[in-house]
N, C-alpha and C. Protein backbone atom coordinates (compact mmCIF):
# COMPACT_ATOMS: atom_id res chain seq x y z
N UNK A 1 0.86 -1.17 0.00
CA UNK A 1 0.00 0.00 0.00
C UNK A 1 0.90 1.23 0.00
N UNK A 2 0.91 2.00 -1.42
CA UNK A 2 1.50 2.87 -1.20
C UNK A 2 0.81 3.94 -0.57
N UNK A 3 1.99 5.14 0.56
CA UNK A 3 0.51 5.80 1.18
C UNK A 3 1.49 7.76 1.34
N UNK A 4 1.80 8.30 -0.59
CA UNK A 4 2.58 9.45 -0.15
C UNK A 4 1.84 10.31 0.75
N UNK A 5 0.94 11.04 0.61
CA UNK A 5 0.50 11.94 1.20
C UNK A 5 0.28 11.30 2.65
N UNK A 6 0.86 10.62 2.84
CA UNK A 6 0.23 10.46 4.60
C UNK A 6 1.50 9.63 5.15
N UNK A 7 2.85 10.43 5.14
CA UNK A 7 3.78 10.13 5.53
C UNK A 7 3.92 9.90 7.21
N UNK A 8 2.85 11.00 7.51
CA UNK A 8 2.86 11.05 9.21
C UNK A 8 2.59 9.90 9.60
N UNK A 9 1.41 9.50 9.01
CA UNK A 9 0.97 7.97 9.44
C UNK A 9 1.88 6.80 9.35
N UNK A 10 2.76 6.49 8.51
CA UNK A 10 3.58 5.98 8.05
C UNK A 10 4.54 5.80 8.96
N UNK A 11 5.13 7.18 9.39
CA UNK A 11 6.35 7.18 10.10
C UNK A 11 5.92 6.65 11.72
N UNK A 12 4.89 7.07 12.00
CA UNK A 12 4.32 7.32 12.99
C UNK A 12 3.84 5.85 13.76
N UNK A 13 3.13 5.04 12.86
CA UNK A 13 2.91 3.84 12.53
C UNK A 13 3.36 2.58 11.85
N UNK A 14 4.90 2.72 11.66
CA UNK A 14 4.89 1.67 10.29
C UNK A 14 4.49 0.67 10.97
N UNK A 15 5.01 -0.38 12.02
CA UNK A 15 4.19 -1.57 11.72
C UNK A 15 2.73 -2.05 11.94
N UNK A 16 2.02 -0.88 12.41
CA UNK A 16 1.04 -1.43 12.48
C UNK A 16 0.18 -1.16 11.43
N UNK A 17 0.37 -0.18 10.56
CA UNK A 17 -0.16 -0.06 9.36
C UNK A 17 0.31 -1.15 8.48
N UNK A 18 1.18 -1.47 8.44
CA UNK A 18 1.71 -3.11 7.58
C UNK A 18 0.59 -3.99 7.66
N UNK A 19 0.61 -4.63 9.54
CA UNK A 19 -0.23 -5.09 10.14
C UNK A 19 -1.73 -5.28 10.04
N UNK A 20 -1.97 -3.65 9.95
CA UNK A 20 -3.60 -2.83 10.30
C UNK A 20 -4.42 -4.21 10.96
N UNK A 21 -3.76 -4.29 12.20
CA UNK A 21 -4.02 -4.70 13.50
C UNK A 21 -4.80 -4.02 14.64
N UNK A 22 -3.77 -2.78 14.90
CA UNK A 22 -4.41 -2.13 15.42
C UNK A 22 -5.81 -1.22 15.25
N UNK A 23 -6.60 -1.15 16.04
CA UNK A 23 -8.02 -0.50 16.14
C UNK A 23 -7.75 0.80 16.12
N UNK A 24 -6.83 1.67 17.10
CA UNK A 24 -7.06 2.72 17.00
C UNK A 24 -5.91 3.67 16.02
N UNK A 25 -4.77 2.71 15.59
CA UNK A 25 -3.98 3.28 13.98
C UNK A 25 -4.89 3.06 13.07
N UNK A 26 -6.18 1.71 13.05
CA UNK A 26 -6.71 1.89 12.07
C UNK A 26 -7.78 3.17 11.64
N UNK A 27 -8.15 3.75 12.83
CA UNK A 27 -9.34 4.33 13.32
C UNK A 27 -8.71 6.25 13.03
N UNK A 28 -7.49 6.27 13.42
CA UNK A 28 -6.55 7.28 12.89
C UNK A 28 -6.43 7.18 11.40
N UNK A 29 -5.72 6.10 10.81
CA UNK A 29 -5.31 6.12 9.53
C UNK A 29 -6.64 6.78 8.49
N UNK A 30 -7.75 5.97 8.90
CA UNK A 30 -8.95 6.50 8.12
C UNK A 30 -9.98 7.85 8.28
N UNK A 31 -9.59 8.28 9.65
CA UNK A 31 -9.79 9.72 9.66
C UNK A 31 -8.83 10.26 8.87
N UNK A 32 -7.65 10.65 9.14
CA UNK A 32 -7.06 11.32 8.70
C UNK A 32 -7.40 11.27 6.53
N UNK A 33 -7.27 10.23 6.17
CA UNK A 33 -7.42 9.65 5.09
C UNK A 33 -8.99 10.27 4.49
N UNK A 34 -9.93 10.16 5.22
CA UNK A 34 -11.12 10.20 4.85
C UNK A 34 -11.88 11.38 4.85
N UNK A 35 -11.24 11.85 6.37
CA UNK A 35 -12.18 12.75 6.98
C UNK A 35 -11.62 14.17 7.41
N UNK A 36 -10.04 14.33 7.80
CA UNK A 36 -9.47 15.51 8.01
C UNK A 36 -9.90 16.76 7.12
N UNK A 37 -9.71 16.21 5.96
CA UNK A 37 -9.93 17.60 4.77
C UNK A 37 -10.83 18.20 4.90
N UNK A 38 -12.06 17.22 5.40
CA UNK A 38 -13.94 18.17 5.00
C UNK A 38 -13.99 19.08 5.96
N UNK A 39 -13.11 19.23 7.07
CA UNK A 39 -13.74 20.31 7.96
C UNK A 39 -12.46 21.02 8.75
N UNK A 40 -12.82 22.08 9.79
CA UNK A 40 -11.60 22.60 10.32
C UNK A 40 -11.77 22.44 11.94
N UNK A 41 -12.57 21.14 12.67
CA UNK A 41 -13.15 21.58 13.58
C UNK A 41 -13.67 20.14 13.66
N UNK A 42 -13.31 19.10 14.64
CA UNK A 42 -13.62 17.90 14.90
C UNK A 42 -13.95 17.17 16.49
N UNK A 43 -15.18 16.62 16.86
CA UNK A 43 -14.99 16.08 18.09
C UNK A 43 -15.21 14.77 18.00
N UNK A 44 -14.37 13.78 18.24
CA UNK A 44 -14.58 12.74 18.51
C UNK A 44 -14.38 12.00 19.69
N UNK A 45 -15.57 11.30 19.79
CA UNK A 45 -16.73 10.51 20.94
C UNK A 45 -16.42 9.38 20.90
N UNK A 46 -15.78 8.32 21.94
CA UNK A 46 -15.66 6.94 21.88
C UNK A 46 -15.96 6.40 23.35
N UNK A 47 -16.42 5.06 23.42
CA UNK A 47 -16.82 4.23 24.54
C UNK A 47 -15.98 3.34 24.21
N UNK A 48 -15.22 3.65 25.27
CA UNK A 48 -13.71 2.63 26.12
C UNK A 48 -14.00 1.68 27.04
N UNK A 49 -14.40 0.47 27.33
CA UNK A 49 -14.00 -0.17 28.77
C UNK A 49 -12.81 -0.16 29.52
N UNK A 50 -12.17 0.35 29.02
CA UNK A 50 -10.31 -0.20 29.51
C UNK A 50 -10.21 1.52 29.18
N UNK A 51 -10.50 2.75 30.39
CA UNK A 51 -10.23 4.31 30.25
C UNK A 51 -9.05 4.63 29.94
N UNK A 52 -7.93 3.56 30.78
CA UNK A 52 -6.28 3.79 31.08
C UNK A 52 -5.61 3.31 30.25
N UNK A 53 -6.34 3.28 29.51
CA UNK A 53 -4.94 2.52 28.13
C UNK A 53 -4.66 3.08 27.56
N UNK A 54 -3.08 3.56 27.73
CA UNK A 54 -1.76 4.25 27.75
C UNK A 54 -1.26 4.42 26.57
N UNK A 55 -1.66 3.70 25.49
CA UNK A 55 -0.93 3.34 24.33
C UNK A 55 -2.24 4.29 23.16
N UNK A 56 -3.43 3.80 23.83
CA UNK A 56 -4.27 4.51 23.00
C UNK A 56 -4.54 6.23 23.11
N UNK A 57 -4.24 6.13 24.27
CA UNK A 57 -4.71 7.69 24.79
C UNK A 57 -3.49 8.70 23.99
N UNK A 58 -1.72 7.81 23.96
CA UNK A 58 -0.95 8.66 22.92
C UNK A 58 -0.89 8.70 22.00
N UNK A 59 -2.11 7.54 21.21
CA UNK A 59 -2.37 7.36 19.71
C UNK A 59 -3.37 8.35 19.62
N UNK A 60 -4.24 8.77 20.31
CA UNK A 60 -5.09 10.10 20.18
C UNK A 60 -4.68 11.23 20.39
N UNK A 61 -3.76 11.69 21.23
CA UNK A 61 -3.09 12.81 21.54
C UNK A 61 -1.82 13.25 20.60
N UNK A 62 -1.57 12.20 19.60
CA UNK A 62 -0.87 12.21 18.40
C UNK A 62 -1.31 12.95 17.33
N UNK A 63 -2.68 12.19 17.19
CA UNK A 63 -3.05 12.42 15.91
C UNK A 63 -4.06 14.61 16.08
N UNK A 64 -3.97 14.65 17.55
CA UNK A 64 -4.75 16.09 18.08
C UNK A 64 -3.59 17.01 18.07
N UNK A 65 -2.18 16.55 18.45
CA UNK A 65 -1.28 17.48 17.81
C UNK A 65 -0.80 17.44 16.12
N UNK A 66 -1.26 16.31 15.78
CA UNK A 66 -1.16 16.61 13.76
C UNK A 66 -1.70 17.60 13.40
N UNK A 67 -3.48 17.80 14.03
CA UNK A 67 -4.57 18.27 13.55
C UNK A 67 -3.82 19.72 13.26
N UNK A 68 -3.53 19.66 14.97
CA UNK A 68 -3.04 21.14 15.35
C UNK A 68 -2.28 21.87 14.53
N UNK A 69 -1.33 21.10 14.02
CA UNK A 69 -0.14 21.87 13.53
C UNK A 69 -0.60 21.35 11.68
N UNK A 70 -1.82 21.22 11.19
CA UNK A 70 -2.41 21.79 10.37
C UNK A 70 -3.39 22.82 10.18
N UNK A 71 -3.61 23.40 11.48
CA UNK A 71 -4.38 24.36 12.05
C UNK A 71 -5.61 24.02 12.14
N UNK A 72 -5.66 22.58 12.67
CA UNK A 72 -7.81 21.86 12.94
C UNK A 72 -7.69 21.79 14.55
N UNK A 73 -8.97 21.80 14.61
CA UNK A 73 -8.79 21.80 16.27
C UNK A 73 -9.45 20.15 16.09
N UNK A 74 -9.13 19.34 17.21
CA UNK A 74 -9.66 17.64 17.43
C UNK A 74 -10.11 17.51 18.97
N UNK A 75 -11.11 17.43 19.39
CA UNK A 75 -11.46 17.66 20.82
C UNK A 75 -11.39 15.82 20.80
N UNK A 76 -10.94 15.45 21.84
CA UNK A 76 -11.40 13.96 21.61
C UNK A 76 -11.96 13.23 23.42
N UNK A 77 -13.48 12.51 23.33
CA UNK A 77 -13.83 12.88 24.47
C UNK A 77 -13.88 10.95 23.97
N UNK A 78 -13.09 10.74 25.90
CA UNK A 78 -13.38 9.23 25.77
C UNK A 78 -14.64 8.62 27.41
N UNK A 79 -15.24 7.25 27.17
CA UNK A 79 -16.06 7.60 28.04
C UNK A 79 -15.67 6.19 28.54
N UNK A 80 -15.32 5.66 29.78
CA UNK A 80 -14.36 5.11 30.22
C UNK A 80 -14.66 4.32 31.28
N UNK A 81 -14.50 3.46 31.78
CA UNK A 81 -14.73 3.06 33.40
C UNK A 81 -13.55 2.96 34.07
N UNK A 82 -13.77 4.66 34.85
CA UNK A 82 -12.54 4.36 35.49
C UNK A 82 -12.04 3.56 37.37
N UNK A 83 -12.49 2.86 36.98
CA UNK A 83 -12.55 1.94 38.22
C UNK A 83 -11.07 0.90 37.69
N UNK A 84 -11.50 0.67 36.14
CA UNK A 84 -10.63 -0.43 35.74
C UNK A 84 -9.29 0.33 35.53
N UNK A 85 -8.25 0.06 36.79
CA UNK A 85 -6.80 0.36 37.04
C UNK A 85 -5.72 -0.23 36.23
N UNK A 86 -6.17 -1.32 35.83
CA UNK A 86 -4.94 -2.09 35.04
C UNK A 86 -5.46 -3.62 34.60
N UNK A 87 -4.76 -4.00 33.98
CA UNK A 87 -4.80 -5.45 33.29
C UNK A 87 -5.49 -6.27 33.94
N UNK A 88 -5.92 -6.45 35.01
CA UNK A 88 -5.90 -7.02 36.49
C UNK A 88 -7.73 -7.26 36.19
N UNK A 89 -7.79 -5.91 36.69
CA UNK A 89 -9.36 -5.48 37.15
C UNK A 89 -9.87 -5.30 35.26
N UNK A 90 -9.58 -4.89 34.52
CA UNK A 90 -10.24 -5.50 32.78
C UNK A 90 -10.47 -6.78 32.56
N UNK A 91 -9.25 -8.00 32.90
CA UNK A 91 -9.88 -9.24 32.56
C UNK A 91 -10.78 -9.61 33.44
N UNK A 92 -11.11 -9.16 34.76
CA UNK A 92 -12.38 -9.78 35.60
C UNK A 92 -13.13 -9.06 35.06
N UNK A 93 -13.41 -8.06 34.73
CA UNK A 93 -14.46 -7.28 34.20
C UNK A 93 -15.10 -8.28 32.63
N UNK A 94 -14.43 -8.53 31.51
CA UNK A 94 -14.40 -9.47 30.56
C UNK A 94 -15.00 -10.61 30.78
N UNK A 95 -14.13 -11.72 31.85
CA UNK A 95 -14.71 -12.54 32.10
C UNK A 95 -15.88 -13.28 32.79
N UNK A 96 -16.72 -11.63 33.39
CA UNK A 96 -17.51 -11.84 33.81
C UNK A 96 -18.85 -12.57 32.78
């Protein structure tokens, strides 16, 4: 997949765009791809079970300083249970 215009993603992501494993590079890759251009002014709304996950929260705070420094604003509101502290307290939550 060649992908010039979206080098950020690329650099930013290579293996998981190889991959497109991940949910929320995929969930980035296709905003940016799809949806950045139509507007100057974005909020996006997601329902998390797992609030604290560390990896996703800098995959969103990534893609809100891209916006930025194309001059879009990205509000991104997550809705979370924050009870669940870690790995621990998510799989009892799951396996319930």
């Amino acid at each position: 997949m060649s992908l010039p215009r979206y080098s950020f993603v690329r650099e930013t992501f290579p293996q998981r765009i190889i991959n497109y494993q991940n949910s929320e590079a995929k969930f980035i890759f296709n905003f940016i791809r799809k949806h950045l251009h139509t507007a100057d002014e974005f909020i996006i709304e997601t329902k998390n079970i797992y609030f604290t996950c560390t990896s996703c929260q800098r995959e969103l705070l990534m893609l809100q300083d891209y916006a930025t420094g194309l001059g879009k604003k990205v509000e991104i509101i997550i809705h979370g249970d924050e009870n669940i502290e870690g790995g621990i307290d998510l799989f009892k939550i799951i396996k319930k």
